[in-house]
Protein backbone atom coordinates (compact mmCIF):
# COMPACT_ATOMS: atom_id res chain seq x y z
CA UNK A 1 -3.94 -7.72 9.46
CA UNK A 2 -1.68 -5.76 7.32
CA UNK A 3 0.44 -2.86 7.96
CA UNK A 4 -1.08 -0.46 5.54
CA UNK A 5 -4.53 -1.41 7.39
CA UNK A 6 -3.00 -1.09 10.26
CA UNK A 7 -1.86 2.74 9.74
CA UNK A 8 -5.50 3.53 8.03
CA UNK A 9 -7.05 2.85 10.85
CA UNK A 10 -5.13 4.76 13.36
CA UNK A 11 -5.18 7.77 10.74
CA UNK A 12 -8.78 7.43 10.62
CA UNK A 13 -8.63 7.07 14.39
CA UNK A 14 -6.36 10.20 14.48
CA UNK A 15 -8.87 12.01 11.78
CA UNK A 16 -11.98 11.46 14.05
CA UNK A 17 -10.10 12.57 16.94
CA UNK A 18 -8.98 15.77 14.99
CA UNK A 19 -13.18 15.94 13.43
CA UNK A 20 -14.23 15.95 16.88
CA UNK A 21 -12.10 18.47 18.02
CA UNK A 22 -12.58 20.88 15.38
CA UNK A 23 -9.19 21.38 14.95
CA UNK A 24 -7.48 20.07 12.10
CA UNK A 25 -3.87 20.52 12.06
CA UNK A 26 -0.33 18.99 12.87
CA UNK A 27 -0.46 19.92 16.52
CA UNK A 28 -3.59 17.76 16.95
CA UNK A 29 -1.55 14.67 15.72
CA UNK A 30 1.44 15.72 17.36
CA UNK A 31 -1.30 15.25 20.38
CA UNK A 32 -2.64 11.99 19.01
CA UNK A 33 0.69 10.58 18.46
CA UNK A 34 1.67 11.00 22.25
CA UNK A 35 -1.47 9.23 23.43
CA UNK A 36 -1.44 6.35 20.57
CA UNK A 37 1.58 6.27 18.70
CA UNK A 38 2.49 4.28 15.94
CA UNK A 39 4.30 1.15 15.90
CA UNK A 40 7.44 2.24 13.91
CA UNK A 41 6.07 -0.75 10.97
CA UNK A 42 3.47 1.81 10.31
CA UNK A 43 4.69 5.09 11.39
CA UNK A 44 5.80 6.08 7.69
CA UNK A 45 2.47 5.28 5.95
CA UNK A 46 0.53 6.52 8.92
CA UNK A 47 2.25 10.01 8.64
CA UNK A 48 1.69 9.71 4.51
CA UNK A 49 -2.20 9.46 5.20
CA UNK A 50 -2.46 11.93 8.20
CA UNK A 51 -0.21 14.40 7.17
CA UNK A 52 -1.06 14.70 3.71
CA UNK A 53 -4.33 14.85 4.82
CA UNK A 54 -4.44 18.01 6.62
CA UNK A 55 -2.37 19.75 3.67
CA UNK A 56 -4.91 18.97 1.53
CA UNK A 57 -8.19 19.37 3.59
CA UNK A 58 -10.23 21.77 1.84
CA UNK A 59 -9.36 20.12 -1.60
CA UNK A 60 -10.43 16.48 -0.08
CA UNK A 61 -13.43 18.00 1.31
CA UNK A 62 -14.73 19.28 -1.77
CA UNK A 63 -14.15 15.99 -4.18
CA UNK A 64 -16.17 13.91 -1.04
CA UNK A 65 -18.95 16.64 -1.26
CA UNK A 66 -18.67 17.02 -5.13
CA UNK A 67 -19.42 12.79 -5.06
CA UNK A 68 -21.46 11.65 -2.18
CA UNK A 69 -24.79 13.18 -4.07
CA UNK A 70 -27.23 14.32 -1.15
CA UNK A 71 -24.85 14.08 1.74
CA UNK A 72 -22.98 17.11 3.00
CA UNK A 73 -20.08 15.99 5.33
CA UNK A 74 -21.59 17.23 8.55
CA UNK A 75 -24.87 15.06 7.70
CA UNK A 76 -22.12 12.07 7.38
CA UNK A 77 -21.06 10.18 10.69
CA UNK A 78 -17.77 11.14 11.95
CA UNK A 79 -15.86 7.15 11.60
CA UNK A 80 -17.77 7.17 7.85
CA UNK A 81 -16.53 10.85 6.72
CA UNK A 82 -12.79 9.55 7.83
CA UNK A 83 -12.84 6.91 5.87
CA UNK A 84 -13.47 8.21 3.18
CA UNK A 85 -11.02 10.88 3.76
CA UNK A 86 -8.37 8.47 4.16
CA UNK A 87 -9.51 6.58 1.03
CA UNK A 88 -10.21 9.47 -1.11
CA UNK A 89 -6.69 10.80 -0.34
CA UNK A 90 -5.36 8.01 -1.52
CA UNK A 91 -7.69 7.49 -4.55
CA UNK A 92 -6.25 11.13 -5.37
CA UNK A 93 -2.37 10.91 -4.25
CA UNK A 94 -1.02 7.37 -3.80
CA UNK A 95 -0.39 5.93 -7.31
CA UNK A 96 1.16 3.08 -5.96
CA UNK A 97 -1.78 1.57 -4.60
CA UNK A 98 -4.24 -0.02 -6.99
CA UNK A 99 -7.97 2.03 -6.72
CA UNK A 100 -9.45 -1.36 -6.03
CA UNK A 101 -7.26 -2.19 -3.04
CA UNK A 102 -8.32 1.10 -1.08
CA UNK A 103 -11.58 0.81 -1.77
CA UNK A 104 -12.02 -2.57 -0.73
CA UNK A 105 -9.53 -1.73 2.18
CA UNK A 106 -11.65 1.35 3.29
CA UNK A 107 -15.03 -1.20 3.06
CA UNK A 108 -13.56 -3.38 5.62
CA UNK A 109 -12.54 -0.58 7.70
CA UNK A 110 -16.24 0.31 7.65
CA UNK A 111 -17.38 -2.80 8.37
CA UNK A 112 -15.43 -2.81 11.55
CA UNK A 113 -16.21 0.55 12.89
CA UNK A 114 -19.10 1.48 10.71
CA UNK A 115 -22.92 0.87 10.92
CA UNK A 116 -24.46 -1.47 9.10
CA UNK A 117 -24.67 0.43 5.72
CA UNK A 118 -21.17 2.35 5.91
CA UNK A 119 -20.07 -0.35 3.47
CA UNK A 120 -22.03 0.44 1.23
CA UNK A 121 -22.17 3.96 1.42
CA UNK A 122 -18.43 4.65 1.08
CA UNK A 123 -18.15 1.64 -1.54
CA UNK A 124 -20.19 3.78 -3.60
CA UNK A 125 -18.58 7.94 -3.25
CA UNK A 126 -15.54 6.02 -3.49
CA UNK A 127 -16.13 4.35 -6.76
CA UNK A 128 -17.75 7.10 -7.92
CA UNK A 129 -14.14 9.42 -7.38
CA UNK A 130 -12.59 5.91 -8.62
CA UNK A 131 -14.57 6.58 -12.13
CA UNK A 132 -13.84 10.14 -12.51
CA UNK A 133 -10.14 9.82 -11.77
CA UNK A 134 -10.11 6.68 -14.51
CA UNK A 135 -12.20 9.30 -17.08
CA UNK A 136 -9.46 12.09 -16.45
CA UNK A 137 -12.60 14.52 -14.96
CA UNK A 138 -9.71 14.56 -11.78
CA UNK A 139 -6.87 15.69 -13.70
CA UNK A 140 -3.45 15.42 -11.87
CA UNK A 141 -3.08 19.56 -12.30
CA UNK A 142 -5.92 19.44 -10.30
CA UNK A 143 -4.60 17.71 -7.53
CA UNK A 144 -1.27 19.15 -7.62
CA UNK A 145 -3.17 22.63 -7.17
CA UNK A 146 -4.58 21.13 -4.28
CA UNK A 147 -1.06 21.46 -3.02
CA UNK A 148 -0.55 25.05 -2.76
């Protein structure tokens, strides 16, 4: 397994511990991080997802609710609605990484802590926020807003 899988799924880990909680901020993975931390291979990434993450909460929220037609995020199980988090963050804010690769990344994730259908079901919000991002509906202004 690869680093960058490696440091999704402890953010997603650290994201459902954070859900759970109800408490979404840098203390809780300041907590998280003393009970699990990460190996130093994947500490940088890792911080990336989780960090950026909580900045950008509300915003992430929204595009998730905006593209998984039906499903509000509370309806959503906990492991799926982090995964897609993760993903969708990095759909949205890591240009380096090719939309295919965190999709299919975030589909194996799933698959390993999902039920049966996760795949499926974050395969297709994802590629949905994939599409929009592709037709400029996301524009970066928008996600740079996100920011502040």
């Amino acid at each position: 397994m690869g680093n960058r899988r490696k440091a999704r799924e402890l953010a997603m880990q650290a994201l459902f511990f954070m859900d759970m909680s109800k408490d979404v901020s840098v203390s809780q993975i300041e907590l998280f991080r003393q009970c699990y931390p990460p190996p130093k291979n994947i500490e940088a990434f890792f911080n990336e997802l989780t960090l950026g993450l909580i900045e950008r909460w509300p915003y992430i929220n929204e595009i998730i609710e905006k593209f998984s037609s039906n499903w509000k995020l509370n309806r959503m199980s906990c492991v799926d609605r982090n995964i897609i988090r993760v993903a969708a963050y990095e759909l949205l804010f890591c240009e380096d990484i090719p939309p295919k690769v965190t999709i299919n990344e975030a589909v194996d994730i799933a698959k390993k802590f999902g039920a049966e259908e996760s795949g499926a079901f974050i395969n297709g919000i994802l590629d949905s926020i994939r599409e929009s991002i592709a037709r400029g509906e996301i524009s970066i202004e928008d996600r740079l807003f996100s920011e502040e």
